[in-house]
PDB file of N, CA and C in Angstrom:
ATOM      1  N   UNK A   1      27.797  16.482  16.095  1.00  0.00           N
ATOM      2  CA  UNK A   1      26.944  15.365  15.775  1.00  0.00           C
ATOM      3  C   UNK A   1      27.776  14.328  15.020  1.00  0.00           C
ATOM      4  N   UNK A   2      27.851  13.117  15.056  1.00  0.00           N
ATOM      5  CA  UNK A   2      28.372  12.098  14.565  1.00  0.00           C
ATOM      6  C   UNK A   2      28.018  11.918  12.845  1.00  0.00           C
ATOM      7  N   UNK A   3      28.948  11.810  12.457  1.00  0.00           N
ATOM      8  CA  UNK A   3      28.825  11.160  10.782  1.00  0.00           C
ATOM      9  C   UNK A   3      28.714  10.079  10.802  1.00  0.00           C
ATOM     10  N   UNK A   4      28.644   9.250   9.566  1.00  0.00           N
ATOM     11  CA  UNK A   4      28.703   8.079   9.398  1.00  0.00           C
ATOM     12  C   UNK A   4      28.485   8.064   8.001  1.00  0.00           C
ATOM     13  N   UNK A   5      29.390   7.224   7.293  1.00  0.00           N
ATOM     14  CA  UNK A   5      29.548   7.325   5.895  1.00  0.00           C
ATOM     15  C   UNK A   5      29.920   6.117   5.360  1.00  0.00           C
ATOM     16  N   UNK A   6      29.109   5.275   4.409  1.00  0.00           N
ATOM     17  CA  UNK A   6      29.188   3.527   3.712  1.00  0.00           C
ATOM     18  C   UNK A   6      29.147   3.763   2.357  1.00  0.00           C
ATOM     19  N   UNK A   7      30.772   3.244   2.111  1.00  0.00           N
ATOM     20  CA  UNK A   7      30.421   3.052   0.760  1.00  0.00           C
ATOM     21  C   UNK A   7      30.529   1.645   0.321  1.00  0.00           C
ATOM     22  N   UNK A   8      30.303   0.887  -0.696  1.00  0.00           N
ATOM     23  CA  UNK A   8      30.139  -0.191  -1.016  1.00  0.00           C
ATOM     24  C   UNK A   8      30.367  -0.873  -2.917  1.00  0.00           C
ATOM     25  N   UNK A   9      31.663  -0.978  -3.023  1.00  0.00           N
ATOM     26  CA  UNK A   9      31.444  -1.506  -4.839  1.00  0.00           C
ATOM     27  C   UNK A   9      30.975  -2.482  -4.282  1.00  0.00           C
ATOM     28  N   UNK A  10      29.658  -2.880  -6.022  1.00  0.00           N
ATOM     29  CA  UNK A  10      29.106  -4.198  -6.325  1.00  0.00           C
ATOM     30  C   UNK A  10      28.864  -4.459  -7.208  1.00  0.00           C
ATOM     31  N   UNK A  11      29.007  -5.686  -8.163  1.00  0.00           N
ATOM     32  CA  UNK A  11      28.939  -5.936  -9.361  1.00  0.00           C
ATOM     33  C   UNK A  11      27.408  -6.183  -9.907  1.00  0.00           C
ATOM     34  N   UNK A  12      27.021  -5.114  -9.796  1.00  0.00           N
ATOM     35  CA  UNK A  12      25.497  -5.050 -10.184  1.00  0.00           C
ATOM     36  C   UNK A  12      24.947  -3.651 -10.940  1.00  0.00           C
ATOM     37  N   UNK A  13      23.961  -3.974 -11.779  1.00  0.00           N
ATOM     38  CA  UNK A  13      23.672  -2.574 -12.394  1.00  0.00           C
ATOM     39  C   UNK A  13      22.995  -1.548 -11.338  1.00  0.00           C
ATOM     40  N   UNK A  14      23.866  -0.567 -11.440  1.00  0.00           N
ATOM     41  CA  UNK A  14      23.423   0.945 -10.924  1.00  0.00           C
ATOM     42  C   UNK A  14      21.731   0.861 -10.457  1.00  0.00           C
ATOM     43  N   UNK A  15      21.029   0.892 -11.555  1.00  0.00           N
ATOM     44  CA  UNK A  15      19.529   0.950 -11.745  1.00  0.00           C
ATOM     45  C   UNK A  15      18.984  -0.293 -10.487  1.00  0.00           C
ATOM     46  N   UNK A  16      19.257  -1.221 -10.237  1.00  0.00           N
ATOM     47  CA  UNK A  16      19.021  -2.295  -9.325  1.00  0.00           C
ATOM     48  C   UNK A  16      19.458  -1.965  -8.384  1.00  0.00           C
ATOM     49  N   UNK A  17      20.260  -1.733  -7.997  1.00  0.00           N
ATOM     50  CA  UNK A  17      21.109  -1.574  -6.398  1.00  0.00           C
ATOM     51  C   UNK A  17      20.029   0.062  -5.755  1.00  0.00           C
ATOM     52  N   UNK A  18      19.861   1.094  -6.892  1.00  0.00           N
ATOM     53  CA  UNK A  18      19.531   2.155  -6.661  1.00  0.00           C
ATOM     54  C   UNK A  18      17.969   1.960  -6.048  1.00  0.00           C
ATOM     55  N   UNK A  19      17.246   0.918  -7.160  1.00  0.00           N
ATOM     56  CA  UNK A  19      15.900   0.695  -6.749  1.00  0.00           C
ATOM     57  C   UNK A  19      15.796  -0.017  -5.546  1.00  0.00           C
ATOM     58  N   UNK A  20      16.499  -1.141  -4.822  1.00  0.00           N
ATOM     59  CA  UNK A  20      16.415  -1.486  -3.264  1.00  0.00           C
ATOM     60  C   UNK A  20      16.702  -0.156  -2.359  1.00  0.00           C
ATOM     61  N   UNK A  21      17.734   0.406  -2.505  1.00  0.00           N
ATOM     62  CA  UNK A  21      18.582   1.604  -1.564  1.00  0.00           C
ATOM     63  C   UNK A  21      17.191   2.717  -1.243  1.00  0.00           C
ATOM     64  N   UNK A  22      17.033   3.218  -2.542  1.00  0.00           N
ATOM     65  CA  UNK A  22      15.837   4.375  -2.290  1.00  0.00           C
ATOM     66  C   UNK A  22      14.592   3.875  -2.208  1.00  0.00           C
ATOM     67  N   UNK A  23      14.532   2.902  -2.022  1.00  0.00           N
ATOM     68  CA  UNK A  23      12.862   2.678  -0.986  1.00  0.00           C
ATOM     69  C   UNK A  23      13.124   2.653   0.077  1.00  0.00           C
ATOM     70  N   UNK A  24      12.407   3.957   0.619  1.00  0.00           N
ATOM     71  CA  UNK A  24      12.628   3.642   2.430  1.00  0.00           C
ATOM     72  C   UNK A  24      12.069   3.224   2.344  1.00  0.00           C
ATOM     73  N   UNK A  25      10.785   2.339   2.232  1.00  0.00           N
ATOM     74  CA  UNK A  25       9.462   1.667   3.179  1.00  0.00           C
ATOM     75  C   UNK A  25      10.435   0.116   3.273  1.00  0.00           C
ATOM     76  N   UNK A  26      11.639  -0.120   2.878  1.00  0.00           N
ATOM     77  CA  UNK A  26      12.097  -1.278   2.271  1.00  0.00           C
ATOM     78  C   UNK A  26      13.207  -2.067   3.259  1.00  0.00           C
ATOM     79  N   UNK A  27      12.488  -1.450   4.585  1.00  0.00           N
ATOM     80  CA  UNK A  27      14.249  -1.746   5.521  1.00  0.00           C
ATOM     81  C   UNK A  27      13.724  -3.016   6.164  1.00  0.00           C
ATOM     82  N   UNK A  28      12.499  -3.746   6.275  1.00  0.00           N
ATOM     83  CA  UNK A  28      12.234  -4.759   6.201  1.00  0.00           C
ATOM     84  C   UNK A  28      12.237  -6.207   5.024  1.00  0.00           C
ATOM     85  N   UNK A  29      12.706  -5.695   3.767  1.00  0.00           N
ATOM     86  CA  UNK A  29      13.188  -6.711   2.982  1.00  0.00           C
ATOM     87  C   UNK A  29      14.852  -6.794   2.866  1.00  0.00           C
ATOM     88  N   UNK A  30      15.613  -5.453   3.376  1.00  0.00           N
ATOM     89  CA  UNK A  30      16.925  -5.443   3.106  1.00  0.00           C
ATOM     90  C   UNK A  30      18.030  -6.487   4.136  1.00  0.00           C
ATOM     91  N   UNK A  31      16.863  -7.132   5.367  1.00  0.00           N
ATOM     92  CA  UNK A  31      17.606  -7.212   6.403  1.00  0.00           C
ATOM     93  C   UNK A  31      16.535  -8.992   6.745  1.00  0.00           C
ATOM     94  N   UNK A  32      17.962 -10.293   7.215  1.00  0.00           N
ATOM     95  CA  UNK A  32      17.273 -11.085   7.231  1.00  0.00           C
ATOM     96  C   UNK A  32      15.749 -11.050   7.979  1.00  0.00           C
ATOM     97  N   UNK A  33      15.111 -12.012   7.464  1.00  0.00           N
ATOM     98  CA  UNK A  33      13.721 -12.559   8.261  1.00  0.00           C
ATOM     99  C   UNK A  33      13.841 -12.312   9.626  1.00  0.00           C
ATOM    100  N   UNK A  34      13.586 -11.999  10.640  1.00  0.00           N
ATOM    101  CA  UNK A  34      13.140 -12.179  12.167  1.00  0.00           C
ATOM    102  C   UNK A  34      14.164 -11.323  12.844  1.00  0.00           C
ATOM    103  N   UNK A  35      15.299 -10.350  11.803  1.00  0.00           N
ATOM    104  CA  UNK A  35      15.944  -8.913  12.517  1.00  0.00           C
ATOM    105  C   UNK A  35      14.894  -8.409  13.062  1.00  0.00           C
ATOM    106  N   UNK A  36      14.021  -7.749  12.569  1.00  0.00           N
ATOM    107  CA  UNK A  36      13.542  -7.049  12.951  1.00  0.00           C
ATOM    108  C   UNK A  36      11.811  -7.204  13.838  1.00  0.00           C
ATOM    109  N   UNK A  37      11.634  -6.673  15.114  1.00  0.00           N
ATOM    110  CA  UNK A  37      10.958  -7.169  15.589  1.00  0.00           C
ATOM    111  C   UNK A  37       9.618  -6.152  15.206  1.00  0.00           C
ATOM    112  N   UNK A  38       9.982  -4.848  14.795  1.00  0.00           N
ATOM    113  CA  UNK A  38       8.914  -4.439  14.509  1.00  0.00           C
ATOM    114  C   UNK A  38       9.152  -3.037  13.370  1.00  0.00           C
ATOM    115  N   UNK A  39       8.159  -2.612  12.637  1.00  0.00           N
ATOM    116  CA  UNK A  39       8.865  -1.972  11.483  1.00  0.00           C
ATOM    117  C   UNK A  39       7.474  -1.244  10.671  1.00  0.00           C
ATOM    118  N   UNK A  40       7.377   0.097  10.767  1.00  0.00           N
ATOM    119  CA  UNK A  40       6.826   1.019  10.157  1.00  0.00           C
ATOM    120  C   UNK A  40       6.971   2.089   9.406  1.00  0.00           C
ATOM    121  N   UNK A  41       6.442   2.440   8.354  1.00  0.00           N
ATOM    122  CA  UNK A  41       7.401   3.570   7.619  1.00  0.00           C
ATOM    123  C   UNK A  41       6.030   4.205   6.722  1.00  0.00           C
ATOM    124  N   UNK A  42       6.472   5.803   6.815  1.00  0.00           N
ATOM    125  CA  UNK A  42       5.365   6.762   6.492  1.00  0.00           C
ATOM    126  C   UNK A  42       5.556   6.896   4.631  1.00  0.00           C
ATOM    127  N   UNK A  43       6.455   6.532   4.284  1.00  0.00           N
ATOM    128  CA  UNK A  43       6.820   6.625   2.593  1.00  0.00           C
ATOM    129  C   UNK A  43       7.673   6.763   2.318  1.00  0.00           C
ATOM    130  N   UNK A  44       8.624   6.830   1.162  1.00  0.00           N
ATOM    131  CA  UNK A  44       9.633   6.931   0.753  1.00  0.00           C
ATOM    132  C   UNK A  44       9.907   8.727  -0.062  1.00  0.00           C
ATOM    133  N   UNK A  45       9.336   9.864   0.506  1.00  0.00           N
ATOM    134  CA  UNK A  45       9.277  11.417   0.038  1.00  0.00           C
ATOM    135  C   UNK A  45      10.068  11.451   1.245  1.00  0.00           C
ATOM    136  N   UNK A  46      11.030  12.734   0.720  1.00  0.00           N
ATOM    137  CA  UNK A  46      11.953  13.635   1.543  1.00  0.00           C
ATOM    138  C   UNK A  46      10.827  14.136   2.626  1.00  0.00           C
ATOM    139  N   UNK A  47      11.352  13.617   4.131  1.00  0.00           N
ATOM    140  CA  UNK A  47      10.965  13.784   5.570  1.00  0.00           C
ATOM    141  C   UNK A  47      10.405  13.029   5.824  1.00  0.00           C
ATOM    142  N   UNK A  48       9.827  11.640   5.253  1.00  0.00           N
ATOM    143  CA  UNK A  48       9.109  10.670   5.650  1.00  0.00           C
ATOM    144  C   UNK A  48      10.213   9.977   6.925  1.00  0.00           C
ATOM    145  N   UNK A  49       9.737   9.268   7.370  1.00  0.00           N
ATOM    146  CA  UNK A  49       9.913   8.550   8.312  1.00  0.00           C
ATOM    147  C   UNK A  49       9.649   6.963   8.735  1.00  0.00           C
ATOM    148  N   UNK A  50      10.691   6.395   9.563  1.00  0.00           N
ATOM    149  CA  UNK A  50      10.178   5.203   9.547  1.00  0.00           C
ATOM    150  C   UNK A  50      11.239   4.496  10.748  1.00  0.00           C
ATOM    151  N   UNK A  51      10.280   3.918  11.052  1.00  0.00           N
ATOM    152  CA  UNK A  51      10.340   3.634  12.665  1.00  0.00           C
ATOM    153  C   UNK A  51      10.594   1.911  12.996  1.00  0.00           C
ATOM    154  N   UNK A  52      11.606   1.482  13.945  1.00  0.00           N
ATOM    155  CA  UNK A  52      11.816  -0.090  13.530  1.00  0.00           C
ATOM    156  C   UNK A  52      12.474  -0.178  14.844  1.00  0.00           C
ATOM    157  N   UNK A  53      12.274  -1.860  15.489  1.00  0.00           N
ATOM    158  CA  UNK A  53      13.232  -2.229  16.411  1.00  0.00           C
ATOM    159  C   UNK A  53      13.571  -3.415  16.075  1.00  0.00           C
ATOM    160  N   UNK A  54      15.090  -4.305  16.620  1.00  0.00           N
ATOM    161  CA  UNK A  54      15.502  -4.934  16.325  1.00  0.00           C
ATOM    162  C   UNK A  54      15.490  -6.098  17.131  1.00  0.00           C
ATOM    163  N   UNK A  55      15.489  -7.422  17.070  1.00  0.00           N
ATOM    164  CA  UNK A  55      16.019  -8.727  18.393  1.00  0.00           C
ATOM    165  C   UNK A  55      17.154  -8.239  18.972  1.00  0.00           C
ATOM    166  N   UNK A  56      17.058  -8.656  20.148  1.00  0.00           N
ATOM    167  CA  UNK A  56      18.107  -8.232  21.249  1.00  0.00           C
ATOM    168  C   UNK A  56      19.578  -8.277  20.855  1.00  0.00           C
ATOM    169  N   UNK A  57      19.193 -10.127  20.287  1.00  0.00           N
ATOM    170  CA  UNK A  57      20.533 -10.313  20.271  1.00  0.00           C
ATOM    171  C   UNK A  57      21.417  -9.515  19.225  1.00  0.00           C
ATOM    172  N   UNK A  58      21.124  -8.570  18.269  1.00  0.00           N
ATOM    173  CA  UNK A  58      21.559  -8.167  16.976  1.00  0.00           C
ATOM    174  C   UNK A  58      21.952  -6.592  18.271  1.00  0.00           C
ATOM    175  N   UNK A  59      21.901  -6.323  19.526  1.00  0.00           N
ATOM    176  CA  UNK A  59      22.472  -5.586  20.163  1.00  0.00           C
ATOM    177  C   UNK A  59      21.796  -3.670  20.028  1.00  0.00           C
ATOM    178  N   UNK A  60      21.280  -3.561  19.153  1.00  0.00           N
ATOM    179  CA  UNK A  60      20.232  -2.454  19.464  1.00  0.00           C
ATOM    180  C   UNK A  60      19.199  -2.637  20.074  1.00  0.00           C
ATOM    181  N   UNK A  61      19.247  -1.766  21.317  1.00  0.00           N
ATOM    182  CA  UNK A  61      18.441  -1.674  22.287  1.00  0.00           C
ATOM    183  C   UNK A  61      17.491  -0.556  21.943  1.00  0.00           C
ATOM    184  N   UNK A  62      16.088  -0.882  22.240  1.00  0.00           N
ATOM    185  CA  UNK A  62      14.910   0.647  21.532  1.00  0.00           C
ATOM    186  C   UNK A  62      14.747   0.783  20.526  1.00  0.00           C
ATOM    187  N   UNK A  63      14.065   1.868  20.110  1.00  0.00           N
ATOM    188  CA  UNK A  63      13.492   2.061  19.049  1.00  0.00           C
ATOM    189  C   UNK A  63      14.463   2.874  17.676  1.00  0.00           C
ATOM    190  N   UNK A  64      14.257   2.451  16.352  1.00  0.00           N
ATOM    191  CA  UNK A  64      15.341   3.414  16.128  1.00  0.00           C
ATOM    192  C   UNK A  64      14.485   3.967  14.866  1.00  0.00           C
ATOM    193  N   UNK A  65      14.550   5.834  14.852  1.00  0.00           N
ATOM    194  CA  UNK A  65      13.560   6.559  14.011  1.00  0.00           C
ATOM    195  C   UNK A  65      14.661   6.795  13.294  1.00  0.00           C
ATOM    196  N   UNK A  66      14.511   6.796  11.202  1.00  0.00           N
ATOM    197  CA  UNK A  66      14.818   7.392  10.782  1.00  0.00           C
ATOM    198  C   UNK A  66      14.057   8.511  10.140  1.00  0.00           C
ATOM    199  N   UNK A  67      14.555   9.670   9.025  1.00  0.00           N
ATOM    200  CA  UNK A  67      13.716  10.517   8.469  1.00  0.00           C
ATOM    201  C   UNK A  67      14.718  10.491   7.094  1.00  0.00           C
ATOM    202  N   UNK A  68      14.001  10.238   5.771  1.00  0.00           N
ATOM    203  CA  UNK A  68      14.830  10.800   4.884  1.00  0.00           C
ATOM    204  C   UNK A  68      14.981  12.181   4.389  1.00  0.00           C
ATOM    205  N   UNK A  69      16.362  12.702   4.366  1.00  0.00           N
ATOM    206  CA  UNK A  69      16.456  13.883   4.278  1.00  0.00           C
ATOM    207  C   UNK A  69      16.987  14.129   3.181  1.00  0.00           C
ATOM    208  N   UNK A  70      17.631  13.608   2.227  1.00  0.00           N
ATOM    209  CA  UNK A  70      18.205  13.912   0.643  1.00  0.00           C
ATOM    210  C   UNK A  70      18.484  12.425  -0.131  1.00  0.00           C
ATOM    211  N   UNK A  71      17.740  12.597  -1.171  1.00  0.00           N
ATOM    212  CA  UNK A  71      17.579  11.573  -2.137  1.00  0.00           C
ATOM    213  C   UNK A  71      18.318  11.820  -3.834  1.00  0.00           C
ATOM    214  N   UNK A  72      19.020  12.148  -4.266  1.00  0.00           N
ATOM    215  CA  UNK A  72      19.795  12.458  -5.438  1.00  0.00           C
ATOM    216  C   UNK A  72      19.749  10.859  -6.160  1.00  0.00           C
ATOM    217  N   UNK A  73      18.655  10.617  -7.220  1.00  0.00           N
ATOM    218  CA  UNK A  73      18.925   9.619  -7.568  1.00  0.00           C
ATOM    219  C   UNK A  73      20.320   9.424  -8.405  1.00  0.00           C
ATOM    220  N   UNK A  74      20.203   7.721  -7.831  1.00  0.00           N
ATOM    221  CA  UNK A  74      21.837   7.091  -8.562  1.00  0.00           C
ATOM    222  C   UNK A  74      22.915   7.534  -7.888  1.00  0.00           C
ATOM    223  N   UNK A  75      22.565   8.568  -6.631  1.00  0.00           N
ATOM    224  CA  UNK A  75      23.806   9.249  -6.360  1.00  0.00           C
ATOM    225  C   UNK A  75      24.141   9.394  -5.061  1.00  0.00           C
ATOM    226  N   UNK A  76      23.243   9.719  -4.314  1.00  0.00           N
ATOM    227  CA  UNK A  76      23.100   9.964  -2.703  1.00  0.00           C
ATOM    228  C   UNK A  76      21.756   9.961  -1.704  1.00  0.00           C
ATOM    229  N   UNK A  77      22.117   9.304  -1.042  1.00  0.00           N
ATOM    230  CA  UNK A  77      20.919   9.370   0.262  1.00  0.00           C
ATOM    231  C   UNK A  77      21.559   9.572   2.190  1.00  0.00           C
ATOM    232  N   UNK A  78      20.590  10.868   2.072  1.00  0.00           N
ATOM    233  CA  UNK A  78      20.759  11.069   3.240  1.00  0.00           C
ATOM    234  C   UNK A  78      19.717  10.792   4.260  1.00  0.00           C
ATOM    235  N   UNK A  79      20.088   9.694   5.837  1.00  0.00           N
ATOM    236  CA  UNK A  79      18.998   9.623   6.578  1.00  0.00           C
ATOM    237  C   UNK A  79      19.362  10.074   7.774  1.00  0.00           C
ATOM    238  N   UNK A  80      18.417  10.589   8.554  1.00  0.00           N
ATOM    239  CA  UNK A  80      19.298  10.554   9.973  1.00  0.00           C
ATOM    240  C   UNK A  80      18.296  10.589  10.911  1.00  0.00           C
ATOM    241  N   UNK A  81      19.118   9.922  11.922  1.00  0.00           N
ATOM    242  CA  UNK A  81      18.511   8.644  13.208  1.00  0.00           C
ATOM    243  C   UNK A  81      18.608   8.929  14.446  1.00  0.00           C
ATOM    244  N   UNK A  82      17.394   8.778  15.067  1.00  0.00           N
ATOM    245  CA  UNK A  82      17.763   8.719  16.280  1.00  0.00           C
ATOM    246  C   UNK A  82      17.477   7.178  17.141  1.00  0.00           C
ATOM    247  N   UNK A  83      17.783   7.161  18.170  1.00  0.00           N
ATOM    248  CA  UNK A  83      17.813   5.726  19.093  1.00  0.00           C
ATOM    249  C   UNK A  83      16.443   6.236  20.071  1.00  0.00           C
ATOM    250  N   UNK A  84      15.600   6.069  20.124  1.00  0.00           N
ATOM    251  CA  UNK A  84      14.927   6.331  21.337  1.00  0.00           C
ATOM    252  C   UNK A  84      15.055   4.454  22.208  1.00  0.00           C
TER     253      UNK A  84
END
């Protein structure tokens, strides 16, 4: 199965960066206006889910499900995706 691993320094407090990151319901404010063409999400608890597609031109084709699977605040988040 494929990894995929982002890391990112930013000159911002921990506590802020952490509170955008761990809201899943939040992948519609993280990403400009009119990415996304459509966008649902069951909560932000370990196995929730949340479901989104994108404009063409941004090159994902279908639907794309995530599920969160590990949340370690301040520290780690794990999601994983499929493309339908």
């Amino acid at each position: 199965m494929p990894v995929a691993t982002l890391e990112r320094t930013l000159n911002a407090p921990l506590d802020y960066c952490w509170a955008w990151l761990a809201n899943f319901g939040a992948l519609d404010k993280l990403h400009p206006p009119g990415n996304l063409t459509e966008f649902s999400c069951e909560g932000s608890h370990i196995g929730a889910r949340r479901f989104a597609r994108f404009k063409p031109e941004l090159g994902v084709e279908g639907q794309i499900i995530e599920r969160l699977d590990v949340a370690v605040p301040q520290r780690v988040i794990v999601r994983h995706w499929l493309l339908m």
